[in-house]
Protein backbone atom coordinates (compact mmCIF):
# COMPACT_ATOMS: atom_id res chain seq x y z
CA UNK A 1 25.90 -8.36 -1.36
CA UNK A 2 27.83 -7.63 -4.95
CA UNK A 3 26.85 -4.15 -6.10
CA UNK A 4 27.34 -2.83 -10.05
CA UNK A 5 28.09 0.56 -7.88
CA UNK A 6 31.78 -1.01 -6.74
CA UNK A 7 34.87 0.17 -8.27
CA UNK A 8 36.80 -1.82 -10.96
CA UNK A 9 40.11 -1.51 -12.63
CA UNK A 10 42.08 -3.11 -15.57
CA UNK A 11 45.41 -3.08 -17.62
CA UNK A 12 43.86 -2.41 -20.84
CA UNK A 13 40.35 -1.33 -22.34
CA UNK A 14 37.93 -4.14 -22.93
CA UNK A 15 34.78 -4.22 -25.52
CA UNK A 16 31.34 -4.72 -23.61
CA UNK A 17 30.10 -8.25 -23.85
CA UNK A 18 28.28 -10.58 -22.65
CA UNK A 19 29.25 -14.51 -22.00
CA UNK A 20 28.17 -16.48 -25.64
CA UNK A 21 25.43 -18.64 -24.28
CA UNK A 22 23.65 -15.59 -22.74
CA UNK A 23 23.58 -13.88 -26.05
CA UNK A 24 20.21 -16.11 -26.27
CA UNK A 25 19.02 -13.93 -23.77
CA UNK A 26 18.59 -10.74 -25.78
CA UNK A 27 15.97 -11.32 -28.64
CA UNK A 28 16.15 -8.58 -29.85
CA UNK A 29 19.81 -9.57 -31.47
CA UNK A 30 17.52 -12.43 -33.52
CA UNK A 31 14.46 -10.02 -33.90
CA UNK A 32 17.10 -7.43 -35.58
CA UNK A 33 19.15 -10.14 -37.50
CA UNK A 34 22.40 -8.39 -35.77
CA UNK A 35 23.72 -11.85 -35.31
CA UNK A 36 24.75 -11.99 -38.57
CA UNK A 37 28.00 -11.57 -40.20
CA UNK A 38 27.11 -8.51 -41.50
CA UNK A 39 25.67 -6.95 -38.18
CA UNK A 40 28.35 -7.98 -36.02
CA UNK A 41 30.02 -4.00 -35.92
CA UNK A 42 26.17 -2.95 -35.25
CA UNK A 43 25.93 -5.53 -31.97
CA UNK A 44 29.52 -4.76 -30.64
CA UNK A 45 28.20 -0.95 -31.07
CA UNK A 46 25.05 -1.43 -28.94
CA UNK A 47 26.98 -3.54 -26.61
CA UNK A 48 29.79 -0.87 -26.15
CA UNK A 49 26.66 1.72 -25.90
CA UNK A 50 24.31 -0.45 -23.44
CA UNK A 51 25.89 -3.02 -21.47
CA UNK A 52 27.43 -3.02 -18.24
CA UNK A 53 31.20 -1.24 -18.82
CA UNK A 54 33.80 -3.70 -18.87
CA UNK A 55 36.76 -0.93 -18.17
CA UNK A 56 38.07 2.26 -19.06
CA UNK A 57 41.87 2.71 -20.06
CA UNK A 58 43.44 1.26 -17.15
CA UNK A 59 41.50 3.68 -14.81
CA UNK A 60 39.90 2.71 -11.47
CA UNK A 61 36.05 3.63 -11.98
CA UNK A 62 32.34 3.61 -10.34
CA UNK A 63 31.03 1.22 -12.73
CA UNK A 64 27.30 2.55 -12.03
CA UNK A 65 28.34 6.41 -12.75
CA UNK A 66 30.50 5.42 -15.71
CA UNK A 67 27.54 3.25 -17.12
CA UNK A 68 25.29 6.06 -16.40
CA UNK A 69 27.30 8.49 -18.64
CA UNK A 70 28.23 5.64 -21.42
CA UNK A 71 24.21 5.48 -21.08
CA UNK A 72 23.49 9.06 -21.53
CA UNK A 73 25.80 9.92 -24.16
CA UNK A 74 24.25 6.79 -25.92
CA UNK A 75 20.71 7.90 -25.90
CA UNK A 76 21.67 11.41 -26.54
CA UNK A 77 23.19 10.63 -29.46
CA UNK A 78 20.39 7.90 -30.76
CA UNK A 79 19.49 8.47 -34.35
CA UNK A 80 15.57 8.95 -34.51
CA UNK A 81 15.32 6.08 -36.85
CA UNK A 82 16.89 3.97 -34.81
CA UNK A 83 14.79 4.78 -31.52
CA UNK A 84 12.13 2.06 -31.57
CA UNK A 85 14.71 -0.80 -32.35
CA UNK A 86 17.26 0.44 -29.73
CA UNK A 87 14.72 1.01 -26.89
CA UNK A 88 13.74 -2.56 -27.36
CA UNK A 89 17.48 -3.95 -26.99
CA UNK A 90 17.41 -1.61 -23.75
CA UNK A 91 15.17 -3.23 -22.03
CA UNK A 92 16.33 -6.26 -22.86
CA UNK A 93 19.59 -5.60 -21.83
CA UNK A 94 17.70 -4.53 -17.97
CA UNK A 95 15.66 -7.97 -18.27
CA UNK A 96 18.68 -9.40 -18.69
CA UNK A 97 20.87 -7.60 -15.54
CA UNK A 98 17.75 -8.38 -13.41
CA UNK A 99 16.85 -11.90 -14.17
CA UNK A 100 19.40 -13.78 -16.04
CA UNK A 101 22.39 -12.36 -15.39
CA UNK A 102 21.44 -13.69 -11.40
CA UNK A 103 19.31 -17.00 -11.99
CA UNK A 104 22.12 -18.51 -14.22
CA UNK A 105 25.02 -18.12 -11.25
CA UNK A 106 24.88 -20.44 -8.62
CA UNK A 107 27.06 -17.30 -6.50
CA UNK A 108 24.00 -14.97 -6.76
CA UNK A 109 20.58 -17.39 -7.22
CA UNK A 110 18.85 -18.02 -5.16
CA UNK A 111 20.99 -17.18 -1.53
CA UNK A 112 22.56 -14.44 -2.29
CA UNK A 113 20.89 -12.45 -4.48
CA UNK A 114 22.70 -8.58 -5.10
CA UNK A 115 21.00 -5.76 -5.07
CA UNK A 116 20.82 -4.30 -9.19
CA UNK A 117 22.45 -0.77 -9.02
CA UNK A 118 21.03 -0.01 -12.88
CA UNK A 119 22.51 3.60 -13.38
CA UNK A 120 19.68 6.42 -12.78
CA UNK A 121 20.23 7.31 -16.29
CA UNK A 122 19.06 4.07 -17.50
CA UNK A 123 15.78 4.05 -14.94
CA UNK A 124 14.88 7.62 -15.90
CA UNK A 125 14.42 6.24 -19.40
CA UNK A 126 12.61 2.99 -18.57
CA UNK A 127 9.99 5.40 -16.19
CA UNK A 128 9.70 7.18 -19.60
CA UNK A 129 8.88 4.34 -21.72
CA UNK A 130 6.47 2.70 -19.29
CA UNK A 131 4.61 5.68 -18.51
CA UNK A 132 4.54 6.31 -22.25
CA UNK A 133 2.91 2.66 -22.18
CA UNK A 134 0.56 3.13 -19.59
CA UNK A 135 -0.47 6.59 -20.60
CA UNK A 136 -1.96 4.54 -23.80
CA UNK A 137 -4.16 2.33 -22.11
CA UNK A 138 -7.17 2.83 -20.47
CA UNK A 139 -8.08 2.73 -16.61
CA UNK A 140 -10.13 -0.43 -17.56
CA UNK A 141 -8.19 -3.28 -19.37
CA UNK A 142 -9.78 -6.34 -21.11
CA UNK A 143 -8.06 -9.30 -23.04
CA UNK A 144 -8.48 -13.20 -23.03
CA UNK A 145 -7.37 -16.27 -21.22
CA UNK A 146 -5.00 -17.68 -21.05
CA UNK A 147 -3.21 -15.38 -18.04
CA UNK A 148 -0.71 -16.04 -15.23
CA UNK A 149 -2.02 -13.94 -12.64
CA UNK A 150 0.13 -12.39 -9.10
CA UNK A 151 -0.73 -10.95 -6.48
CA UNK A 152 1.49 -8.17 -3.93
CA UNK A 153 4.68 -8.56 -4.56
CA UNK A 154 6.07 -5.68 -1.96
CA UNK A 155 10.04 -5.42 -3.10
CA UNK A 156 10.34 -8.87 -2.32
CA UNK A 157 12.62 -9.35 -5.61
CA UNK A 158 13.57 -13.16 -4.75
CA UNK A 159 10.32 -14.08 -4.63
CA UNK A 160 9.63 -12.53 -8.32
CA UNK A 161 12.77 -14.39 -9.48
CA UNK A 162 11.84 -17.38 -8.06
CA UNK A 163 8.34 -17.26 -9.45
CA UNK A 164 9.47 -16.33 -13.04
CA UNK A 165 12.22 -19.26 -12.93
CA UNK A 166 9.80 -21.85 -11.71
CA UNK A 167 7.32 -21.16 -14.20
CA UNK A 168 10.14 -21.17 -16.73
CA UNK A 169 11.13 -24.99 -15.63
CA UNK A 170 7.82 -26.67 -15.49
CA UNK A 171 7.59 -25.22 -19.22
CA UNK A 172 10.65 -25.85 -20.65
CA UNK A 173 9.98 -27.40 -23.53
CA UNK A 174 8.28 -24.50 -25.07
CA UNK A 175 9.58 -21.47 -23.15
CA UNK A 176 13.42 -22.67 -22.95
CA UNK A 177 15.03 -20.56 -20.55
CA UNK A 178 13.28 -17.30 -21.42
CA UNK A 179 11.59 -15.47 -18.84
CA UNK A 180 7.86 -15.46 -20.38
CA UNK A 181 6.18 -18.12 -22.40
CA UNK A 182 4.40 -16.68 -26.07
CA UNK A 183 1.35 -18.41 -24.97
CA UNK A 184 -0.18 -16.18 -22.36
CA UNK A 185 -0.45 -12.95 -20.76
CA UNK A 186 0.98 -12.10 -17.11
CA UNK A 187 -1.21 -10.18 -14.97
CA UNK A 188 -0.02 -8.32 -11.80
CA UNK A 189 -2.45 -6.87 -9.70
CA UNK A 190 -0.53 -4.04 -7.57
CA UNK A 191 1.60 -3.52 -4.40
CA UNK A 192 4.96 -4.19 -6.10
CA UNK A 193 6.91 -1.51 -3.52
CA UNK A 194 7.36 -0.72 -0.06
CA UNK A 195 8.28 -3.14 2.50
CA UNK A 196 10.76 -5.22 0.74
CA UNK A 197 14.14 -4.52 1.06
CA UNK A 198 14.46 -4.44 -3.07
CA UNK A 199 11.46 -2.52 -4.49
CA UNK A 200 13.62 -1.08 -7.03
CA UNK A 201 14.55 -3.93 -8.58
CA UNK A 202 10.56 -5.63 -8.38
CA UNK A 203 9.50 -2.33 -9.94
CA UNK A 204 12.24 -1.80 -12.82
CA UNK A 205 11.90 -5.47 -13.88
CA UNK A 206 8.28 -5.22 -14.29
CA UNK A 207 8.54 -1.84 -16.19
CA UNK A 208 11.03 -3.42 -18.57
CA UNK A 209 8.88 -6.48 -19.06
CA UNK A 210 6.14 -3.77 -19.82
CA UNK A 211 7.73 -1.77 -22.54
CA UNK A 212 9.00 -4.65 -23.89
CA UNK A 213 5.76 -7.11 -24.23
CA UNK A 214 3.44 -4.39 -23.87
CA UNK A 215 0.24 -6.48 -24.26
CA UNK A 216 1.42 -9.59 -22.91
CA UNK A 217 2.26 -7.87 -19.54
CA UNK A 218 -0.58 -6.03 -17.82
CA UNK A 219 0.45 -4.08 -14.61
CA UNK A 220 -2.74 -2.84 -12.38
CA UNK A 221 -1.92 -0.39 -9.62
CA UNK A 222 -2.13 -1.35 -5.90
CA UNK A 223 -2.59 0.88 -2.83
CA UNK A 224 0.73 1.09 -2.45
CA UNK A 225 1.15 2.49 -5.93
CA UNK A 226 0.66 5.80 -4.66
CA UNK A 227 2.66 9.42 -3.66
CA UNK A 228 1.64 9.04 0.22
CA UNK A 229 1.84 5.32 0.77
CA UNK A 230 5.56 5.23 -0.93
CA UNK A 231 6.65 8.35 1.39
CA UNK A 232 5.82 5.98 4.62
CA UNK A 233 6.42 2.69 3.51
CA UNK A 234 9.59 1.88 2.51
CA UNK A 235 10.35 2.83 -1.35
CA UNK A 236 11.00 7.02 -0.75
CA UNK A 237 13.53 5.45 1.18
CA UNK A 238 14.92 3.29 -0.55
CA UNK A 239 15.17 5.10 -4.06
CA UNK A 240 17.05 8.48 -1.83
CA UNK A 241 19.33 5.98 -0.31
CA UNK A 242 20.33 4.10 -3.68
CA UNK A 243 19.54 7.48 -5.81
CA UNK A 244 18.45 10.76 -5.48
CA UNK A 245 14.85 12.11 -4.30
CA UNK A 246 13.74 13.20 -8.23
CA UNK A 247 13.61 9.30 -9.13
CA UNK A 248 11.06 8.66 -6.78
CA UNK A 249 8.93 11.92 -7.75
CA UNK A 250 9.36 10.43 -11.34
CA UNK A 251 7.80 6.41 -10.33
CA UNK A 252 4.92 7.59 -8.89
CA UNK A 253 4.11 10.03 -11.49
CA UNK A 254 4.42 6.98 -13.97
CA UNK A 255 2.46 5.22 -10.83
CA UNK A 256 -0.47 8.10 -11.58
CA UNK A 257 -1.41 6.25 -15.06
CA UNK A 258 -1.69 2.55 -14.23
CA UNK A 259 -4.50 1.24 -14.94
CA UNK A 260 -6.75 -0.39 -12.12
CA UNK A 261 -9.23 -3.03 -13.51
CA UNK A 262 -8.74 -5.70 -15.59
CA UNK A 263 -11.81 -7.59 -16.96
CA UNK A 264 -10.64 -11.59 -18.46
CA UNK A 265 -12.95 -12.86 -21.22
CA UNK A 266 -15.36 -10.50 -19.87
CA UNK A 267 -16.31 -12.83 -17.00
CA UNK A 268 -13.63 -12.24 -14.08
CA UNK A 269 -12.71 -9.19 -12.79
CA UNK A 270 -9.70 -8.29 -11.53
CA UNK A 271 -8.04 -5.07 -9.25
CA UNK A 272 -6.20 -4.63 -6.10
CA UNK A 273 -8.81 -4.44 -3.29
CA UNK A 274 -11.92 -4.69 -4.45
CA UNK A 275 -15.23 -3.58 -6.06
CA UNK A 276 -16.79 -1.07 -4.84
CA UNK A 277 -20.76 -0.19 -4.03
CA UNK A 278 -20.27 2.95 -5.99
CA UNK A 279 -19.51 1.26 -9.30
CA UNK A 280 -22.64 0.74 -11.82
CA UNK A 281 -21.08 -0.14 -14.74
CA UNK A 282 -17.23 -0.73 -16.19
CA UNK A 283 -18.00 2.31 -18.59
CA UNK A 284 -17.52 4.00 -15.25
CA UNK A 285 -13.82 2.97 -14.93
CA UNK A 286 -13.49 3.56 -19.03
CA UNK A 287 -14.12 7.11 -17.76
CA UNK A 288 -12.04 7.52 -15.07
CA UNK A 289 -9.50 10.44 -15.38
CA UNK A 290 -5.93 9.73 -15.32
CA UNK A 291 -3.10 10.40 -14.44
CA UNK A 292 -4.46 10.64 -10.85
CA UNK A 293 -3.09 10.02 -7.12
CA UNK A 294 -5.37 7.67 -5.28
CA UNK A 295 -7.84 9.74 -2.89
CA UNK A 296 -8.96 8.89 0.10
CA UNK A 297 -12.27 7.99 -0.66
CA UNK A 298 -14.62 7.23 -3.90
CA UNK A 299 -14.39 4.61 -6.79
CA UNK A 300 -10.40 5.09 -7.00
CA UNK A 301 -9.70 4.41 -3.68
CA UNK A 302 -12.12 1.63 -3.35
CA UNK A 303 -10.78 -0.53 -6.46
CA UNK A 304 -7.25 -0.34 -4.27
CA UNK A 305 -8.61 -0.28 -0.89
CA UNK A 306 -11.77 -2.65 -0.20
CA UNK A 307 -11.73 -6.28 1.45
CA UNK A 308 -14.43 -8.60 1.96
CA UNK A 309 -15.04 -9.52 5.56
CA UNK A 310 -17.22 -13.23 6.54
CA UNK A 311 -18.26 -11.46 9.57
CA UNK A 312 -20.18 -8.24 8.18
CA UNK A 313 -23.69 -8.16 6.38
CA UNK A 314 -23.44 -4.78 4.85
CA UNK A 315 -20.78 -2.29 3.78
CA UNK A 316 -19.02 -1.28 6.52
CA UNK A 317 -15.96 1.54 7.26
CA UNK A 318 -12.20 -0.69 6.39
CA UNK A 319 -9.98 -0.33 9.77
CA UNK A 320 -7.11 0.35 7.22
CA UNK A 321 -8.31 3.88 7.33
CA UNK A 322 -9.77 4.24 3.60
CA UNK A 323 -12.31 2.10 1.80
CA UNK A 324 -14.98 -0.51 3.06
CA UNK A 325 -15.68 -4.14 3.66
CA UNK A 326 -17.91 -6.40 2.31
CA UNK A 327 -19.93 -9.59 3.18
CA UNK A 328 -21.06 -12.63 0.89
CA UNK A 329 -24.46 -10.44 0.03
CA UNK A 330 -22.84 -7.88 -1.42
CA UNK A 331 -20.41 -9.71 -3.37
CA UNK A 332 -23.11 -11.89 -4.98
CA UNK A 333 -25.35 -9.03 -5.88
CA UNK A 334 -22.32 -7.19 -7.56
CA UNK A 335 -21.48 -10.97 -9.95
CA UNK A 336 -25.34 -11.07 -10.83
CA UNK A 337 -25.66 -7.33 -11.56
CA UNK A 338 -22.44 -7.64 -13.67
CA UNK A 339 -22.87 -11.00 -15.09
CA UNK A 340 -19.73 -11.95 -13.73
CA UNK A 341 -18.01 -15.74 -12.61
CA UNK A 342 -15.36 -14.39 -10.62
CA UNK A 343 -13.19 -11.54 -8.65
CA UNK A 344 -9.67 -11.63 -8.51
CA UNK A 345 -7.87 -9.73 -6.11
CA UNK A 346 -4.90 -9.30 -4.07
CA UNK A 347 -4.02 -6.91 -0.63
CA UNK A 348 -4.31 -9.56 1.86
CA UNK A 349 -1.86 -11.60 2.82
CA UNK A 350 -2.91 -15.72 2.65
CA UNK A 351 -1.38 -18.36 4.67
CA UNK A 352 -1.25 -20.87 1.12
CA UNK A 353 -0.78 -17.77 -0.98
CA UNK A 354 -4.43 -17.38 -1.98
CA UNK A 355 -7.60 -17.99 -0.31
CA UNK A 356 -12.06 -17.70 -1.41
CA UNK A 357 -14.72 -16.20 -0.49
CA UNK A 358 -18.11 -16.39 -0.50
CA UNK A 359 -20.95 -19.34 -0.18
CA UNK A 360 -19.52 -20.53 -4.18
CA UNK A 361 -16.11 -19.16 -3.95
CA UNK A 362 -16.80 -16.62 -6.48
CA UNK A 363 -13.47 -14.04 -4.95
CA UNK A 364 -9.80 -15.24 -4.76
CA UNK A 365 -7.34 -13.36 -3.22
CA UNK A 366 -4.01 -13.96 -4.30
CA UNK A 367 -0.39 -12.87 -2.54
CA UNK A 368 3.04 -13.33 -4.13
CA UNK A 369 4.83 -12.44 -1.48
CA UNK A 370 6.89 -15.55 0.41
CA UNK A 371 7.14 -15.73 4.37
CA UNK A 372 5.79 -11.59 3.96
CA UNK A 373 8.29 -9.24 5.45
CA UNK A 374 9.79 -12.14 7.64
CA UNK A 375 6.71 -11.79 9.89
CA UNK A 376 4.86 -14.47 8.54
CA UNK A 377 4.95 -18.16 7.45
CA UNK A 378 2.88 -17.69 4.42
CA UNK A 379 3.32 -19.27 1.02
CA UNK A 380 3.14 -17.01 -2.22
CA UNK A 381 1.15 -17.94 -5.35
CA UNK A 382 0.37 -17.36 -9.07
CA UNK A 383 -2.93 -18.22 -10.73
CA UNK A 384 -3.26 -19.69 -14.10
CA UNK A 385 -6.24 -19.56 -16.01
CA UNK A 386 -6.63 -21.30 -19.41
């Protein structure tokens, strides 16, 4: 595994940059006209400022703490009117360590993919800017079709890759090699840590992608978006083996103001788990406080928690330990009060990557997660709706 935390030295000092034909790969250079003549000391300034440090005077360094301080001393020294333009180059400059930088070398994509050691400086600021983003919306999100729509995705960071670069191909024509097509939205429905061996990565990319499209990328929250579930499963781990304990205790406070339901062309709902027999109307979720941890029992913890169940008639107690299951009456009695066509959800895993329920197949459960924690033979999916 290739590491940006490794130690590199040279003769002589080298300008940041990246290879010519993945200059493409930040828009923002086009969006900010800093491709032209006039613009080229700006670029080389942002580069030197923002990409990954090529070397420093002949020395031997930690490339991930020296990019951290180039970082820091960067941002510290950001002019205000220059804040919104430069945030948007940083997080395409992250988009561009965690997706293109691997899926255009044949070393890296897809057998061998490295783990992404983005310095802690640079991740403190992307939890800033994506709380910031989340902290704007409401609990409740509603937009139009057309939408790409995943389901857990559980630090499986391949997978994401892989789902993002196949997409890419079958649209070439009009997406090129860019990670997200203009035409539609992206919808992820929750679970993006724990389990996984690279949660980090999942999560940072999707934060990125966040701040920088915010209304083409929707992020719900999953179960495992959560203080307690993190601590268990995997990412509190993770993040104080790769980083430091404070990084984690600053995700799931951004975690704390995702929103949880998203309602498509006000016809299919979509969250986590499931609905729940204590919701009456969405004003109900337009009203729900945040930020807030996910309790163990109520509305909150149902929209993350509940499954439906072929085998029970009535709402019963979930053997996970929090929320309930339903059966086919309940879930057509909550479309018809609700006027709804459909509910989208994830937290199960599917053998074909999604699966229905219910007599007219009015709930689809979707999982993005491949061959899930090498325990299963499962296939991952994405839904489209046009």
């Amino acid at each position: 595994m290739e590491s940006t935390g490794s130690t590199t030295s040279k003769s002589e000092k080298k300008e940041n940059s990246l290879p010519k034909e993945h200059m493409k790969f930040l828009p923002s250079i086009t969006e900010q006209q800093l491709d032209q003549k006039q613009n080229k000391k700006k670029l080389q300034s942002l580069f030197d400022k923002y990409l990954r440090p090529a070397s420093v005077d002949g020395k031997t360094i930690d490339v991930q703490k020296e990019w951290g301080k180039q970082f820091k001393e960067a941002v510290a020294a950001m002019a205000k009117k220059d804040v919104a333009d430069e945030s948007i180059f940083i997080m395409d400059v992250i988009i561009y360590y965690l997706y293109h930088d691997i899926i255009t070398d044949k070393s890296k994509y897809p057998k061998s993919v490295p783990f992404i050691d983005l310095p802690i400086e640079m991740i403190e600021f992307l939890i800033k800017k994506a709380q910031k983003q989340f902290e704007d919306e409401r609990p409740l999100v509603q937009f139009e079709a057309p939408v790409k729509i995943f389901g857990d995705i559980h630090g499986q960071y391949t997978d994401l890759l892989h789902m993002f670069k196949e997409m890419g191909d079958k649209n070439k024509t009009e997406q090129q090699d860019y990670i997200l097509s203009k035409n539609c939205r992206y919808l992820f429905m929750g679970d993006y840590v724990n389990r996984g061996k690279q949660s980090c990565e999942v999560i940072c990319l999707l934060l990125a992608l966040k701040v920088r499209y915010p209304t083409q990328i929707i992020i719900l929250r999953g179960n495992h978006e959560s203080q307690a579930i993190t601590r268990i499963y995997g990412f509190f781990d993770e993040i104080k083996r790769r980083y430091k304990i404070n990084l984690w205790q600053q995700f799931y406070t951004c975690f704390n103001h995702m929103p949880l339901v998203a309602l498509i062309d006000e016809k299919i709902m979509c969250m986590h788990g499931g609905f729940s027999k204590d919701m009456h109307s969405f004003d109900q979720i337009e009203s729900l406080p945040k930020p807030t941890d996910i309790p163990d029992s109520g509305l909150v913890a149902d929209l993350v928690w509940n499954d439906p169940d072929e085998d029970v008639r009535d709402w019963e107690e979930n053997e996970r330990g929090c929320g309930w299951v339903f059966g086919r009456k309940q879930l057509d009695e909550f479309l018809k009060k609700h006027d709804l066509d459909l509910i989208c959800r994830g937290h199960q895993v599917m053998e074909d990557g999604y699966g229905f329920f219910g007599k007219h197949k009015q709930l689809v459960t979707i999982f993005s997660a491949k061959n899930y924690c090498g325990d299963f033979d499962n296939d991952a999916a994405v839904m489209n709706v046009d």
